[in-house]
N, C-alpha and C. Protein backbone atom coordinates (compact mmCIF):
# COMPACT_ATOMS: atom_id res chain seq x y z
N UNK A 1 1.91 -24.36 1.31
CA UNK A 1 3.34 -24.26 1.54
C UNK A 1 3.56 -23.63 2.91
N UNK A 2 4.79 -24.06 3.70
CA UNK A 2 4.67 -23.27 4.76
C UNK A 2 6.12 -23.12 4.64
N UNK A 3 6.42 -21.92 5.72
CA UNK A 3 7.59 -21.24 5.98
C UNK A 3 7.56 -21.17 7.27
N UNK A 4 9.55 -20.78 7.67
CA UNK A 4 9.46 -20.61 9.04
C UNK A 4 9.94 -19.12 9.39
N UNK A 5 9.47 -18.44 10.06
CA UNK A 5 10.24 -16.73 10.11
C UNK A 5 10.70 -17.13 11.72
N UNK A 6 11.77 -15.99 11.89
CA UNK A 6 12.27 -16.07 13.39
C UNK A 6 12.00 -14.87 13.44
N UNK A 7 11.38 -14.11 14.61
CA UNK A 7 11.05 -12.87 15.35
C UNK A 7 11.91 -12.50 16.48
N UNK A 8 12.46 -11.43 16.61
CA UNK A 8 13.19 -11.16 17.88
C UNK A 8 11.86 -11.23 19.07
N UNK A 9 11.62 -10.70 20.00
CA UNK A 9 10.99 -10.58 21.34
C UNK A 9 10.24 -9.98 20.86
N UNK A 10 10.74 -8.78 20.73
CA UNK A 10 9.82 -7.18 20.51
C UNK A 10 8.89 -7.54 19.60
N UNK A 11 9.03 -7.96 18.53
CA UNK A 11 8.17 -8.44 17.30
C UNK A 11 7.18 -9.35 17.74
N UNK A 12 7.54 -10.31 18.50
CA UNK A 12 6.43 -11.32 18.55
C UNK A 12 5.51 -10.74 19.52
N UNK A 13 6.30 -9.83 20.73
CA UNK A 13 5.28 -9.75 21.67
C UNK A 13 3.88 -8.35 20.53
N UNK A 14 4.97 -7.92 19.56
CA UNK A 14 3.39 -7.12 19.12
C UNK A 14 2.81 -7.93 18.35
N UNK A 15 3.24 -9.06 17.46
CA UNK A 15 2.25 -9.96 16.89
C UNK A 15 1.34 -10.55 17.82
N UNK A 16 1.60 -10.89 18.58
CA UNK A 16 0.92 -11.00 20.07
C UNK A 16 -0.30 -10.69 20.39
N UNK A 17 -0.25 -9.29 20.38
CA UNK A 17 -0.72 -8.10 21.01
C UNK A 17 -1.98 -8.12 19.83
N UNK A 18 -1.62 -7.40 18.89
CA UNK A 18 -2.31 -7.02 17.65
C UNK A 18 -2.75 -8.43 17.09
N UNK A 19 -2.67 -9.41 17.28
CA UNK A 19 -3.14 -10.75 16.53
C UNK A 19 -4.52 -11.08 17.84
N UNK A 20 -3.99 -10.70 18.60
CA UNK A 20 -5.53 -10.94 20.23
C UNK A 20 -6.42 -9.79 20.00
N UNK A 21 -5.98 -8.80 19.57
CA UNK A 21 -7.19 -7.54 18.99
C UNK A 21 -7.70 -7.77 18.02
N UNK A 22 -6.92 -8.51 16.80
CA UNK A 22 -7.99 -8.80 15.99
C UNK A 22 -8.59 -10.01 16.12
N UNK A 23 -8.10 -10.82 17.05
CA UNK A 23 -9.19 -12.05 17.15
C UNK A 23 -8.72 -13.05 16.76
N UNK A 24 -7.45 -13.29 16.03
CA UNK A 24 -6.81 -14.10 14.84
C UNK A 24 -5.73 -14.96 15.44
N UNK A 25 -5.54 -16.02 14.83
CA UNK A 25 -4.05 -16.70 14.91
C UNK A 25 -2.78 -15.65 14.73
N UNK A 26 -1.79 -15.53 15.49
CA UNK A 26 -0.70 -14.44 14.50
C UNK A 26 0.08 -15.35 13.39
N UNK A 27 -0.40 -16.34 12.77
CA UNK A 27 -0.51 -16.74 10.98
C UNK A 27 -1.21 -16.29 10.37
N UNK A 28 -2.68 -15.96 10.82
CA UNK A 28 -3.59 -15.47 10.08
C UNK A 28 -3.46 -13.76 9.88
N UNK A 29 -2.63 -13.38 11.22
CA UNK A 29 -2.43 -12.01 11.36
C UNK A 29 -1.19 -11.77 10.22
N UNK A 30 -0.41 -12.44 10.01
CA UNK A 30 0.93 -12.50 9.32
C UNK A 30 0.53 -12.71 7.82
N UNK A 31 -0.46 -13.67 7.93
CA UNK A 31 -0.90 -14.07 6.26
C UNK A 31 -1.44 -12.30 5.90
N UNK A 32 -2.41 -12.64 6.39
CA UNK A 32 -2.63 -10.72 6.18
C UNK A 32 -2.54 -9.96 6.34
N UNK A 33 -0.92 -9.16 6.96
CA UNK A 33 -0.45 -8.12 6.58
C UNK A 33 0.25 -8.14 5.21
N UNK A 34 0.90 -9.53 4.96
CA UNK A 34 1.79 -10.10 3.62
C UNK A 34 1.14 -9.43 2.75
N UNK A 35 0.05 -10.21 2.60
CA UNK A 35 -1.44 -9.91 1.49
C UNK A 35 -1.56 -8.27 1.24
N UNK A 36 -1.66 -7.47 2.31
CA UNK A 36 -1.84 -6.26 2.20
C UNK A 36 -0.90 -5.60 1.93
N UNK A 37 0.10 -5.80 1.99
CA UNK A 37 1.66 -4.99 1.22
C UNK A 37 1.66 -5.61 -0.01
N UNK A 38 1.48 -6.69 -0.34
CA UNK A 38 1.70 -7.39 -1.93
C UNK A 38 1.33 -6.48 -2.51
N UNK A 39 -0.43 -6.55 -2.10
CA UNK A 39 -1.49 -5.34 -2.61
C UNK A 39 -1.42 -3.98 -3.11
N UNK A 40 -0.21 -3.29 -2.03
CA UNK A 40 0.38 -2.37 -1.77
C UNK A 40 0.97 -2.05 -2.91
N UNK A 41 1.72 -2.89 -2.93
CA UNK A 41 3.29 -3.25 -3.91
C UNK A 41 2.52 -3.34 -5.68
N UNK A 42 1.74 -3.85 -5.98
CA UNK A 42 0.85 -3.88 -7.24
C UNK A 42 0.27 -2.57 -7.37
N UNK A 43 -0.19 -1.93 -5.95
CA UNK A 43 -1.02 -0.72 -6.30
C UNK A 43 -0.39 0.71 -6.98
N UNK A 44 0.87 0.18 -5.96
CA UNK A 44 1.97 1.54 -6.51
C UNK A 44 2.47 1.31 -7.74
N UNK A 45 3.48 -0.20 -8.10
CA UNK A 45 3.53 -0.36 -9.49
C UNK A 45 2.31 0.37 -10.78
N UNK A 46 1.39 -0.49 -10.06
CA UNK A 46 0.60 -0.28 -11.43
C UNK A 46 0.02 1.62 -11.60
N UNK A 47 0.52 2.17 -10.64
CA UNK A 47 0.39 3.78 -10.85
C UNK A 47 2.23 4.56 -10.99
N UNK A 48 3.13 3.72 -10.58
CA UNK A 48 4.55 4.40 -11.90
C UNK A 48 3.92 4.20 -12.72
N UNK A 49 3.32 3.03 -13.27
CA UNK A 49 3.45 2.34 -14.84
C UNK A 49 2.58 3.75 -15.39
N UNK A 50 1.31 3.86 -14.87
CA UNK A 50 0.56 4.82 -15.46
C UNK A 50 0.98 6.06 -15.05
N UNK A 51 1.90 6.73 -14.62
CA UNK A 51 2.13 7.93 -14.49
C UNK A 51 3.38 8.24 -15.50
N UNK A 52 3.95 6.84 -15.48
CA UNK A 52 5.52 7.23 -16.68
C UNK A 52 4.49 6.85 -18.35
N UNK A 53 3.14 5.89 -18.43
CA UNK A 53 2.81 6.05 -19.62
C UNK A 53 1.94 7.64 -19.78
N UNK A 54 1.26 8.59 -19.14
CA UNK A 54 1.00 10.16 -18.93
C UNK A 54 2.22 10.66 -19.41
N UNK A 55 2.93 10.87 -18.68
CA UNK A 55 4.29 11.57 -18.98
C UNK A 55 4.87 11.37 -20.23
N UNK A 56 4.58 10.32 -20.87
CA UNK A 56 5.27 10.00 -22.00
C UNK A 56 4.30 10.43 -23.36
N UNK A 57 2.78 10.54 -22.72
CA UNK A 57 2.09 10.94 -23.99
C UNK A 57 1.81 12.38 -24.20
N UNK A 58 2.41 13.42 -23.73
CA UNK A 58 2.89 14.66 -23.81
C UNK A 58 1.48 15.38 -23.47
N UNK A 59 0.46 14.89 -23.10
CA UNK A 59 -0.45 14.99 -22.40
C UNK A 59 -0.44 16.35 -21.38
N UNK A 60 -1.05 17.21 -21.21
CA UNK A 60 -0.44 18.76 -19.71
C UNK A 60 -1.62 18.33 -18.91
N UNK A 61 -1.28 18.80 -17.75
CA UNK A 61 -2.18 18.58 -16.35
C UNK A 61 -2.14 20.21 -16.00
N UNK A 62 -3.08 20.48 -15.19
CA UNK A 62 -3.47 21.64 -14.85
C UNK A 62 -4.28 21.48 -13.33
N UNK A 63 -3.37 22.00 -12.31
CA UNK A 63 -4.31 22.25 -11.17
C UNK A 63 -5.48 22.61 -11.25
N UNK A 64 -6.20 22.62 -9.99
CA UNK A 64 -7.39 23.05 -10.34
C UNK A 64 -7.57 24.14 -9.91
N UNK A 65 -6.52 25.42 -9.35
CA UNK A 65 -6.44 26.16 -9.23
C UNK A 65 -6.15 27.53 -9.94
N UNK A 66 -5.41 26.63 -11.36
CA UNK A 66 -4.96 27.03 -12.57
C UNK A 66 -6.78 27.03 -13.55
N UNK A 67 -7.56 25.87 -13.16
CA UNK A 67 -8.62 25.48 -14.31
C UNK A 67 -9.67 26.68 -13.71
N UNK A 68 -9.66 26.71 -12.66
CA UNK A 68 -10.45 27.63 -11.83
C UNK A 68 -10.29 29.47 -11.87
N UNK A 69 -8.96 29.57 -11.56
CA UNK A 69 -8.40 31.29 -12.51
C UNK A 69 -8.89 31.04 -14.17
N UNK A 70 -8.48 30.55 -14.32
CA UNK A 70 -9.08 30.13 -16.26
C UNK A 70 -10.45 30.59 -16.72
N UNK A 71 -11.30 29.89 -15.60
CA UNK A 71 -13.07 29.99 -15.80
C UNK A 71 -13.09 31.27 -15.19
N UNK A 72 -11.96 31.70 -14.44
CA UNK A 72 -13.12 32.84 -13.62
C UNK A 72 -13.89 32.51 -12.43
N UNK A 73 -13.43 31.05 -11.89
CA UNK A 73 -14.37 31.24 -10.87
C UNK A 73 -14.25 31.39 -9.53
């Protein structure tokens, strides 16, 4: 599938820039920054999900500064 994006100046000249440092087409540079925020975007989801299912199982957390006065050490 393809798409078309419009870039002001400023934008393209750093896709530009940063697409000749890495060596790449700036599609290939564009395909994979996309990729890496999606990534992003799943990584954080899927840690609300697990921090609101913690929170919900009444579960306590304890620094380790708290576990550490505790032991004594």
């Amino acid at each position: 599938m393809n798409i078309s994006i419009e870039f002001n100046n400023e934008v393209m000249a750093l896709l530009e820039r940063f697409s000749k440092e890495k060596h790449c087409t700036i599609s290939d540079f564009i395909k994979k920054a996309v990729l890496e925020k999606l990534e992003d975007l799943e990584d954080y989801e899927a840690a609300v999900e697990a921090w609101e299912e913690y929170e919900m199982s009444g579960y306590k957390s304890f620094s380790a500064e708290d576990v550490f006065k505790e032991l004594e050490l």
